[in-house]
C-alpha atoms as a PDB file:
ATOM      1  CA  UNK A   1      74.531 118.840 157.716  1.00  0.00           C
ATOM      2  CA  UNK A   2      77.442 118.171 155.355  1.00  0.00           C
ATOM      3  CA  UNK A   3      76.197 117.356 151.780  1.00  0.00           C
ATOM      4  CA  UNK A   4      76.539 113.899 150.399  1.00  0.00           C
ATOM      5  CA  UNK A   5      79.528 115.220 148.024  1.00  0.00           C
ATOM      6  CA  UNK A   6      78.164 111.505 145.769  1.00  0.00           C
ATOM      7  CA  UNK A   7      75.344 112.812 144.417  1.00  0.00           C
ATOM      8  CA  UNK A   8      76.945 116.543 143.650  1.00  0.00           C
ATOM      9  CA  UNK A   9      76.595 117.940 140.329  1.00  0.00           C
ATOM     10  CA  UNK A  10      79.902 118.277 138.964  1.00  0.00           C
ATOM     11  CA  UNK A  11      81.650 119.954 135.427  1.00  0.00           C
ATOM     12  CA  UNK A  12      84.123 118.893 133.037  1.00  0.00           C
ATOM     13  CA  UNK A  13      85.798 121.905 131.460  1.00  0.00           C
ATOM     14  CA  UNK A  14      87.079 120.002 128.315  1.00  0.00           C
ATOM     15  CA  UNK A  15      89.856 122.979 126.438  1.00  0.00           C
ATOM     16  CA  UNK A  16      88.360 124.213 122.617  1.00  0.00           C
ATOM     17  CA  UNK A  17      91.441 122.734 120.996  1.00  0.00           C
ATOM     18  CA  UNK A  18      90.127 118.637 122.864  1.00  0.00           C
ATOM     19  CA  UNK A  19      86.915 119.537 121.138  1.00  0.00           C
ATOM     20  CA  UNK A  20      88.076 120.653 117.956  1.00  0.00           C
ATOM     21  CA  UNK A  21      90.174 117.057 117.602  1.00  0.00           C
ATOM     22  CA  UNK A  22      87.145 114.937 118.990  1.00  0.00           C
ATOM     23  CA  UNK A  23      85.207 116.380 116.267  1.00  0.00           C
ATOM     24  CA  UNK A  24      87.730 115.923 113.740  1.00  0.00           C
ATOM     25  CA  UNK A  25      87.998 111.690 114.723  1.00  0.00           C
ATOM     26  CA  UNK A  26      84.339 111.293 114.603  1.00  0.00           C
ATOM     27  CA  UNK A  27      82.506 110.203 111.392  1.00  0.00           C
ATOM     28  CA  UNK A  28      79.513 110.330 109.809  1.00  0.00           C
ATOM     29  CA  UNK A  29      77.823 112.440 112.298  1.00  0.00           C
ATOM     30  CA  UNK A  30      76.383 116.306 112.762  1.00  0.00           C
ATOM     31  CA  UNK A  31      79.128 117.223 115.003  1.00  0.00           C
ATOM     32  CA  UNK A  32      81.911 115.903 113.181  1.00  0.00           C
ATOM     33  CA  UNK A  33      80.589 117.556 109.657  1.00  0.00           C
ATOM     34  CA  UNK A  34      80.043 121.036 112.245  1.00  0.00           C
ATOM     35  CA  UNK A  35      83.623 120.894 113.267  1.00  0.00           C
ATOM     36  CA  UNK A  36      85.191 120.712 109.689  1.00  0.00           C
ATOM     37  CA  UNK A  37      82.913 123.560 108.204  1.00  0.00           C
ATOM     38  CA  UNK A  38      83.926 125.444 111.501  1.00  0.00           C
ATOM     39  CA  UNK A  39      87.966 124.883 110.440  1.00  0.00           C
ATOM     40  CA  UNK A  40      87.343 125.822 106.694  1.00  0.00           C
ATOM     41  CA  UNK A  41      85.584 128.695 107.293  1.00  0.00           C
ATOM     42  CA  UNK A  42      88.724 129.723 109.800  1.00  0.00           C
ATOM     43  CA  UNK A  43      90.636 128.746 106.819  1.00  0.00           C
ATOM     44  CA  UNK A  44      89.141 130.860 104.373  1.00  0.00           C
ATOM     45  CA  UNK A  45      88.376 133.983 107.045  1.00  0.00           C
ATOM     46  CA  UNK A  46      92.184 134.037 107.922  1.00  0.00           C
ATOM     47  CA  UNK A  47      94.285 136.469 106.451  1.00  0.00           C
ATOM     48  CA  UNK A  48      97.589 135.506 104.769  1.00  0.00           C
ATOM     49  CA  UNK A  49      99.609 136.891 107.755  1.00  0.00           C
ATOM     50  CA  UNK A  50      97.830 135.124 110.155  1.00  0.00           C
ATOM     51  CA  UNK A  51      98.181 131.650 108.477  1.00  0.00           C
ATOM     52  CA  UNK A  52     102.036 132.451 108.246  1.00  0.00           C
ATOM     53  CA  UNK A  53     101.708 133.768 111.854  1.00  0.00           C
ATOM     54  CA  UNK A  54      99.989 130.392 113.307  1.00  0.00           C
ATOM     55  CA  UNK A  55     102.771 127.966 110.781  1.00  0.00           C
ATOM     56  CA  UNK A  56     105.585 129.775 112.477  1.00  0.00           C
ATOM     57  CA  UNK A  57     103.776 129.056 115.993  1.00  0.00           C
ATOM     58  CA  UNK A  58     103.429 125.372 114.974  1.00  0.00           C
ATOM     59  CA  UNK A  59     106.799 124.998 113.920  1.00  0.00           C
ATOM     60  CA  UNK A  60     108.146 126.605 116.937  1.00  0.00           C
ATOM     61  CA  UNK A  61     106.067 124.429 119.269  1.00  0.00           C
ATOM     62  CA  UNK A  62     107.163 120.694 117.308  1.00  0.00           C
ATOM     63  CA  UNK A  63     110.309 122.446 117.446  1.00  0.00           C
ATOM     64  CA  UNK A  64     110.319 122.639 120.885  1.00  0.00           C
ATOM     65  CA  UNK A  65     108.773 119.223 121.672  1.00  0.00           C
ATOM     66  CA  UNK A  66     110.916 117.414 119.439  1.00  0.00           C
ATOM     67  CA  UNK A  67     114.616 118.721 119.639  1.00  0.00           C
ATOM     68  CA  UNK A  68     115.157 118.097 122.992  1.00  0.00           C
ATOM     69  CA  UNK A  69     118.859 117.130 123.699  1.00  0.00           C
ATOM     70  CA  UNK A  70     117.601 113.305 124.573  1.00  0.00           C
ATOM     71  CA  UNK A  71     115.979 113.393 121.488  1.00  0.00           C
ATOM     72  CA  UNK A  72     119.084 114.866 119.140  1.00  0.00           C
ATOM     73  CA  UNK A  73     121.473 112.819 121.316  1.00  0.00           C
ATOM     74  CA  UNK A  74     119.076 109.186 120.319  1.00  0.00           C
ATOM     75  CA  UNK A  75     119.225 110.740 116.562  1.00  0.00           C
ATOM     76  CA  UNK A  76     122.777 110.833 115.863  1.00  0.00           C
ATOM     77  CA  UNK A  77     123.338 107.538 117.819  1.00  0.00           C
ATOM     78  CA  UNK A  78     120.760 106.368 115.594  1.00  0.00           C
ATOM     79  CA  UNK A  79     122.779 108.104 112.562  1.00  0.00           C
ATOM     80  CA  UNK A  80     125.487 106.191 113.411  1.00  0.00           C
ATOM     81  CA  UNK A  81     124.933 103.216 113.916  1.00  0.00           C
ATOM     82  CA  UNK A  82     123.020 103.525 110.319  1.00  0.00           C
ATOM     83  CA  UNK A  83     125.962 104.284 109.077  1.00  0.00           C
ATOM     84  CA  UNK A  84     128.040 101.459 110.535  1.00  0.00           C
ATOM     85  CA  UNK A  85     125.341  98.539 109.572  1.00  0.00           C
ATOM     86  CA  UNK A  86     125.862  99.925 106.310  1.00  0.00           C
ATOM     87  CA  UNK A  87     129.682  99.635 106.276  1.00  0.00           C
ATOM     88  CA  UNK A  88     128.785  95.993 107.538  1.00  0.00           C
ATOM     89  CA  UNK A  89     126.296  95.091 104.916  1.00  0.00           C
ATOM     90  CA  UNK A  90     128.650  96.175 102.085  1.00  0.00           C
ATOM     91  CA  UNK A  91     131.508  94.296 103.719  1.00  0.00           C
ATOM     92  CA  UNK A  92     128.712  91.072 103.774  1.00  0.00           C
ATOM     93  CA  UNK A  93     128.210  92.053 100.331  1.00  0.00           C
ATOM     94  CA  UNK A  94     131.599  92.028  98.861  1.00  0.00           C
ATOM     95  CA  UNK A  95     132.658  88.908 100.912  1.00  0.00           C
ATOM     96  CA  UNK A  96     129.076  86.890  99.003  1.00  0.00           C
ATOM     97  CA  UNK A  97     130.600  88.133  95.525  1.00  0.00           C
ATOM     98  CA  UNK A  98     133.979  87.053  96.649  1.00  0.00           C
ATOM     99  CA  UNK A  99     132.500  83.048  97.900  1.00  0.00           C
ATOM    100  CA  UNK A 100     129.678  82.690  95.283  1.00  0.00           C
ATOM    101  CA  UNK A 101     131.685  81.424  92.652  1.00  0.00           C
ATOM    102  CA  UNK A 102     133.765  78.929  94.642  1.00  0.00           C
ATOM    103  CA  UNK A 103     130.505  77.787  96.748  1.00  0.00           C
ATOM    104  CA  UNK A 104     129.333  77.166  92.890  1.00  0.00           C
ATOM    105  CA  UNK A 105     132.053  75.453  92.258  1.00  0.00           C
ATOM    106  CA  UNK A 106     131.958  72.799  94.843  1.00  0.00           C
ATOM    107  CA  UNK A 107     128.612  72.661  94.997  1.00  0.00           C
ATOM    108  CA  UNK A 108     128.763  71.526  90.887  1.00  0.00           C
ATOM    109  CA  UNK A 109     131.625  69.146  92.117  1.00  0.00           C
ATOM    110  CA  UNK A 110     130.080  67.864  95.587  1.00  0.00           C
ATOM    111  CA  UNK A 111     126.912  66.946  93.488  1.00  0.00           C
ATOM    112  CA  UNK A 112     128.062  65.097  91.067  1.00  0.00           C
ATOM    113  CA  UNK A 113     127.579  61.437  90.174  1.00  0.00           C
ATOM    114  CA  UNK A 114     130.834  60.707  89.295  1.00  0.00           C
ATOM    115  CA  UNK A 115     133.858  59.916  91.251  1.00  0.00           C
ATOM    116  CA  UNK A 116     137.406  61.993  90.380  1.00  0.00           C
ATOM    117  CA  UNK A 117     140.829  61.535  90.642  1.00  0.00           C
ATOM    118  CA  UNK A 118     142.569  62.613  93.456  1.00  0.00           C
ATOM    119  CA  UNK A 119     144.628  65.588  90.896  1.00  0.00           C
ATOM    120  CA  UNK A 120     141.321  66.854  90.160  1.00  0.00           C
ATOM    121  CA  UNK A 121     140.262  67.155  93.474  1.00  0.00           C
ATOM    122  CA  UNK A 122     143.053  69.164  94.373  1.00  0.00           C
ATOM    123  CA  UNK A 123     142.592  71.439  91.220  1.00  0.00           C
ATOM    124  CA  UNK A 124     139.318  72.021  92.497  1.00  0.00           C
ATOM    125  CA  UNK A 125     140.394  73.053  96.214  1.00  0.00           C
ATOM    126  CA  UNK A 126     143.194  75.204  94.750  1.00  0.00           C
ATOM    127  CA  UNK A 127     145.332  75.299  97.784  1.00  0.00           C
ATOM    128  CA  UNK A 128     148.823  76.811  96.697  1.00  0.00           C
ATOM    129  CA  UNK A 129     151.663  73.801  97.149  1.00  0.00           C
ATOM    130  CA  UNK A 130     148.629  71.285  97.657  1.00  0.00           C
ATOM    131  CA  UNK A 131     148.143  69.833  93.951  1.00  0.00           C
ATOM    132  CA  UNK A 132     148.027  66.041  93.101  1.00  0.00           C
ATOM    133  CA  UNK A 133     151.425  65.173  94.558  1.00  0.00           C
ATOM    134  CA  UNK A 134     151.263  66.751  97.951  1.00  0.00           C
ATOM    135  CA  UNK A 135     147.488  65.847  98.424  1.00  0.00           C
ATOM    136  CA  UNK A 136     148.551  62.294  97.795  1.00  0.00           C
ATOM    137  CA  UNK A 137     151.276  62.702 100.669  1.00  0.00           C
ATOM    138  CA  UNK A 138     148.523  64.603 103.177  1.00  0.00           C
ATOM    139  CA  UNK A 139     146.159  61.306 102.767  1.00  0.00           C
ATOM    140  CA  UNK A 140     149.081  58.937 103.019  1.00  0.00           C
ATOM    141  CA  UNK A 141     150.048  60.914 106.475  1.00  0.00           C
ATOM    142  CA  UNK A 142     146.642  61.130 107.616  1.00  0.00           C
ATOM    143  CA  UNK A 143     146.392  57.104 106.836  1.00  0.00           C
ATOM    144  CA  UNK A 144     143.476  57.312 104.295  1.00  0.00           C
ATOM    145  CA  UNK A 145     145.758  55.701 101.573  1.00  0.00           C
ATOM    146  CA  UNK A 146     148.873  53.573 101.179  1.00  0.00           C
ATOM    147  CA  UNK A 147     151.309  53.394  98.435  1.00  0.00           C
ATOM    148  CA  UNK A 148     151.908  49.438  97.227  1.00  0.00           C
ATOM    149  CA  UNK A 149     154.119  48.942  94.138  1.00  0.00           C
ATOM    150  CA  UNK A 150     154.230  53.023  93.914  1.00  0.00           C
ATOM    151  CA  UNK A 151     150.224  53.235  93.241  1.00  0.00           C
ATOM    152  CA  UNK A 152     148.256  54.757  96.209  1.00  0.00           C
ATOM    153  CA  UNK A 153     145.522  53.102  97.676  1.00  0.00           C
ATOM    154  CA  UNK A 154     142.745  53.641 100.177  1.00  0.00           C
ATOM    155  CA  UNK A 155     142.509  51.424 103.053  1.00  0.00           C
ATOM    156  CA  UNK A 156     139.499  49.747 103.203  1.00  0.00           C
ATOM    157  CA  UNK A 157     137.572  51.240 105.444  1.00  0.00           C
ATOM    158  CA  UNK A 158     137.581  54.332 103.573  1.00  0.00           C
ATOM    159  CA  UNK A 159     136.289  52.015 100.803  1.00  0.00           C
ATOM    160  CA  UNK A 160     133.193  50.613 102.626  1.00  0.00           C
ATOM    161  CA  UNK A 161     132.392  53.798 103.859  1.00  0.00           C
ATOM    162  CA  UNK A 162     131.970  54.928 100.477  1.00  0.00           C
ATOM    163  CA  UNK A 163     135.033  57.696 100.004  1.00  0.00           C
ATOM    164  CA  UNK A 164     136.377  56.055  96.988  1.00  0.00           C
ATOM    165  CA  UNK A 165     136.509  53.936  94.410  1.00  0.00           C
ATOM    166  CA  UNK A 166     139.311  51.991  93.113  1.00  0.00           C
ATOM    167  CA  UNK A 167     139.466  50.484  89.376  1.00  0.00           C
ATOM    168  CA  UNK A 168     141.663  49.239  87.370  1.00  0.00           C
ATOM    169  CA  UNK A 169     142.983  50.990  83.965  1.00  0.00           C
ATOM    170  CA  UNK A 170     144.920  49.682  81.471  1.00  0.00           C
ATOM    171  CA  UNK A 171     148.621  50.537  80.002  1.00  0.00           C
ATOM    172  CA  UNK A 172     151.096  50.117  78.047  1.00  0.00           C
ATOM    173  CA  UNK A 173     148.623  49.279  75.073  1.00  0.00           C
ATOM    174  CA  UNK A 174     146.647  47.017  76.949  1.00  0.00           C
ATOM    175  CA  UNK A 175     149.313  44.728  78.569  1.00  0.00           C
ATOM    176  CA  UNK A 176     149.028  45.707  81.801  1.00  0.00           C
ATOM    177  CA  UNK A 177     146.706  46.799  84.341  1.00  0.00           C
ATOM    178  CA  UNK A 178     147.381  48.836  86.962  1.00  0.00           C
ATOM    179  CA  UNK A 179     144.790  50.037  89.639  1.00  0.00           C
ATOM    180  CA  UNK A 180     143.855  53.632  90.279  1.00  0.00           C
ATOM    181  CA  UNK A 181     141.797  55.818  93.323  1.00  0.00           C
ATOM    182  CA  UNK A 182     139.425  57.542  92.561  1.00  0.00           C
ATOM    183  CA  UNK A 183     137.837  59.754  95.250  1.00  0.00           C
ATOM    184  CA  UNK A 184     133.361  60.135  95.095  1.00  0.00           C
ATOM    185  CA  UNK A 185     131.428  63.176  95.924  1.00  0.00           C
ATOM    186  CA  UNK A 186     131.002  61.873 100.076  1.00  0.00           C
ATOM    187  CA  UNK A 187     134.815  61.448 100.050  1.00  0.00           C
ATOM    188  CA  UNK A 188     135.473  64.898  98.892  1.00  0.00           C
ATOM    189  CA  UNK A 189     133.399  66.407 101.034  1.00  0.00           C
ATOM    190  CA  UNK A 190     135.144  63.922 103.883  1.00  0.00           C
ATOM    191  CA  UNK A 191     138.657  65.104 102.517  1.00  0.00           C
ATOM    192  CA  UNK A 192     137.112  68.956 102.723  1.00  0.00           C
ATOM    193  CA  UNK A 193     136.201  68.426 106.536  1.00  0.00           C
ATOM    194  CA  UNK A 194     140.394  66.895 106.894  1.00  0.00           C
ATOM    195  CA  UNK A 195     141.312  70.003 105.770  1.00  0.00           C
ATOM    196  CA  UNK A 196     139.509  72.607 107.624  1.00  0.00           C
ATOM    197  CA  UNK A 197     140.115  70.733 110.825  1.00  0.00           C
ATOM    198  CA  UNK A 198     143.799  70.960 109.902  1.00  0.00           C
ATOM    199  CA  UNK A 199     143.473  74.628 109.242  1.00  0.00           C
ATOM    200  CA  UNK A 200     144.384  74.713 105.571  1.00  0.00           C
ATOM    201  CA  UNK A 201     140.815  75.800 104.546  1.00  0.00           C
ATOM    202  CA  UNK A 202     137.757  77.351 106.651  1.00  0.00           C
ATOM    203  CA  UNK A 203     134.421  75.825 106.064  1.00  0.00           C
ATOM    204  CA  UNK A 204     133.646  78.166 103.218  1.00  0.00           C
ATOM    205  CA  UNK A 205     136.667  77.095 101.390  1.00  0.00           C
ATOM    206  CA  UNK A 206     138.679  80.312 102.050  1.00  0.00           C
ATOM    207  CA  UNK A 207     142.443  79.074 102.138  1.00  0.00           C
ATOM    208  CA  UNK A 208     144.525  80.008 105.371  1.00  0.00           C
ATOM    209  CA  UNK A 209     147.653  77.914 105.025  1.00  0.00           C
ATOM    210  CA  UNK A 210     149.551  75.766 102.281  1.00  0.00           C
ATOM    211  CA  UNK A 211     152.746  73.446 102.285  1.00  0.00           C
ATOM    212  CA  UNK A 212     155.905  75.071 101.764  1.00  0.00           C
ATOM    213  CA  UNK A 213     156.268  73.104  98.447  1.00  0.00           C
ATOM    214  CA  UNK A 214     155.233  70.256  96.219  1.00  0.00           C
ATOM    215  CA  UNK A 215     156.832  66.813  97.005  1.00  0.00           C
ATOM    216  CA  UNK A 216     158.682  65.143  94.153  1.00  0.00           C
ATOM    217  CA  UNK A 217     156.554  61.943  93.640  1.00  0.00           C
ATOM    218  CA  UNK A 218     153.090  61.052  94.067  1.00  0.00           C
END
């Protein structure tokens, strides 16, 4: 009659080293306190040569383990691309220290209250060969403004959509008045958008291209 193999008493051979770490996770019980006096009192039995002599084993087996040629060939990709984000980041970094001060800038003249004249709009955009006079020639070809009686003027659906503002300022002591544009903070953010689409700025205000050079009039 074969046995029912089921109901067999069986064994589980479980190594000395298994035991030795089961001991060490447990807490707060007889076996775990057993195991730990067991390892300090191999601790303090060993002789000096014999600690050195079971380092040197542990070394060479984490050795071993670890510095396999997958492993050292994942470490210095890992190495280098370390060393390339960090190339990046310091490029990142330079480029913020190069835009802070000119995002400041427009940011102090985008949120203003006030409304500007067209020079110091350019002034603030500082594109070479695109001060007051050629600025007021880019508008005029771009049909935001006019000239009538040698004064530019915005059309006035630039007006009503609240890109500028047009007043009139006196001369000649006070005998006559003649009127003058003056752009607001939506219409210089407007005239900023013109410009990047026409590729003489990007969108952080970086300057790619400029007019050859300044017209004569304005």
């Amino acid at each position: 009659m074969v046995p029912d193999l089921k109901y067999a008493p069986s064994l589980t051979i479980i190594p000395r080293r298994a035991i030795l770490r089961i001991g060490m996770l447990l807490r707060d019980s007889e076996v775990a306190k057993t195991v730990r006096s067991y390892l300090l009192n191999v601790e303090e039995r060993a002789s000096a040569t014999q600690r050195q002599q079971a380092m040197e084993d542990e070394i060479n087996r984490f050795k071993e383990a670890f510095f396999t040629p997958d492993n050292l060939r994942n470490i210095a990709a890992t190495m280098e691309e370390n060393v390339s984000l960090k190339k990046e980041n310091q490029l990142l970094i330079e480029e913020v220290k190069v835009l802070t001060p000119k995002a400041n800038r427009f940011d102090s003249f985008l949120s203003s209250k006030n409304s500007h004249r067209i020079g110091v709009m350019a002034n603030t955009f500082g594109i070479p060969g695109l001060g007051q006079n050629n600025m007021f020639q880019y508008l005029r070809d771009k049909n935001i403004l006019f000239k009538k009686n040698g004064v530019n003027q915005p059309y006035r659906k630039y007006i009503e959509a609240g890109y500028f503002d047009v007043i009139w300022s006196s001369v000649n002591s006070g005998n006559m008045e003649v009127a003058v544009t003056l752009v607001t903070p939506k219409g210089v953010n407007f005239i900023f958008g013109e410009l990047v689409k026409d590729g003489y700025i990007d969108e952080y205000g970086e300057i790619l291209t400029a007019p050859e050079q300044e017209v004569a009039s304005i």
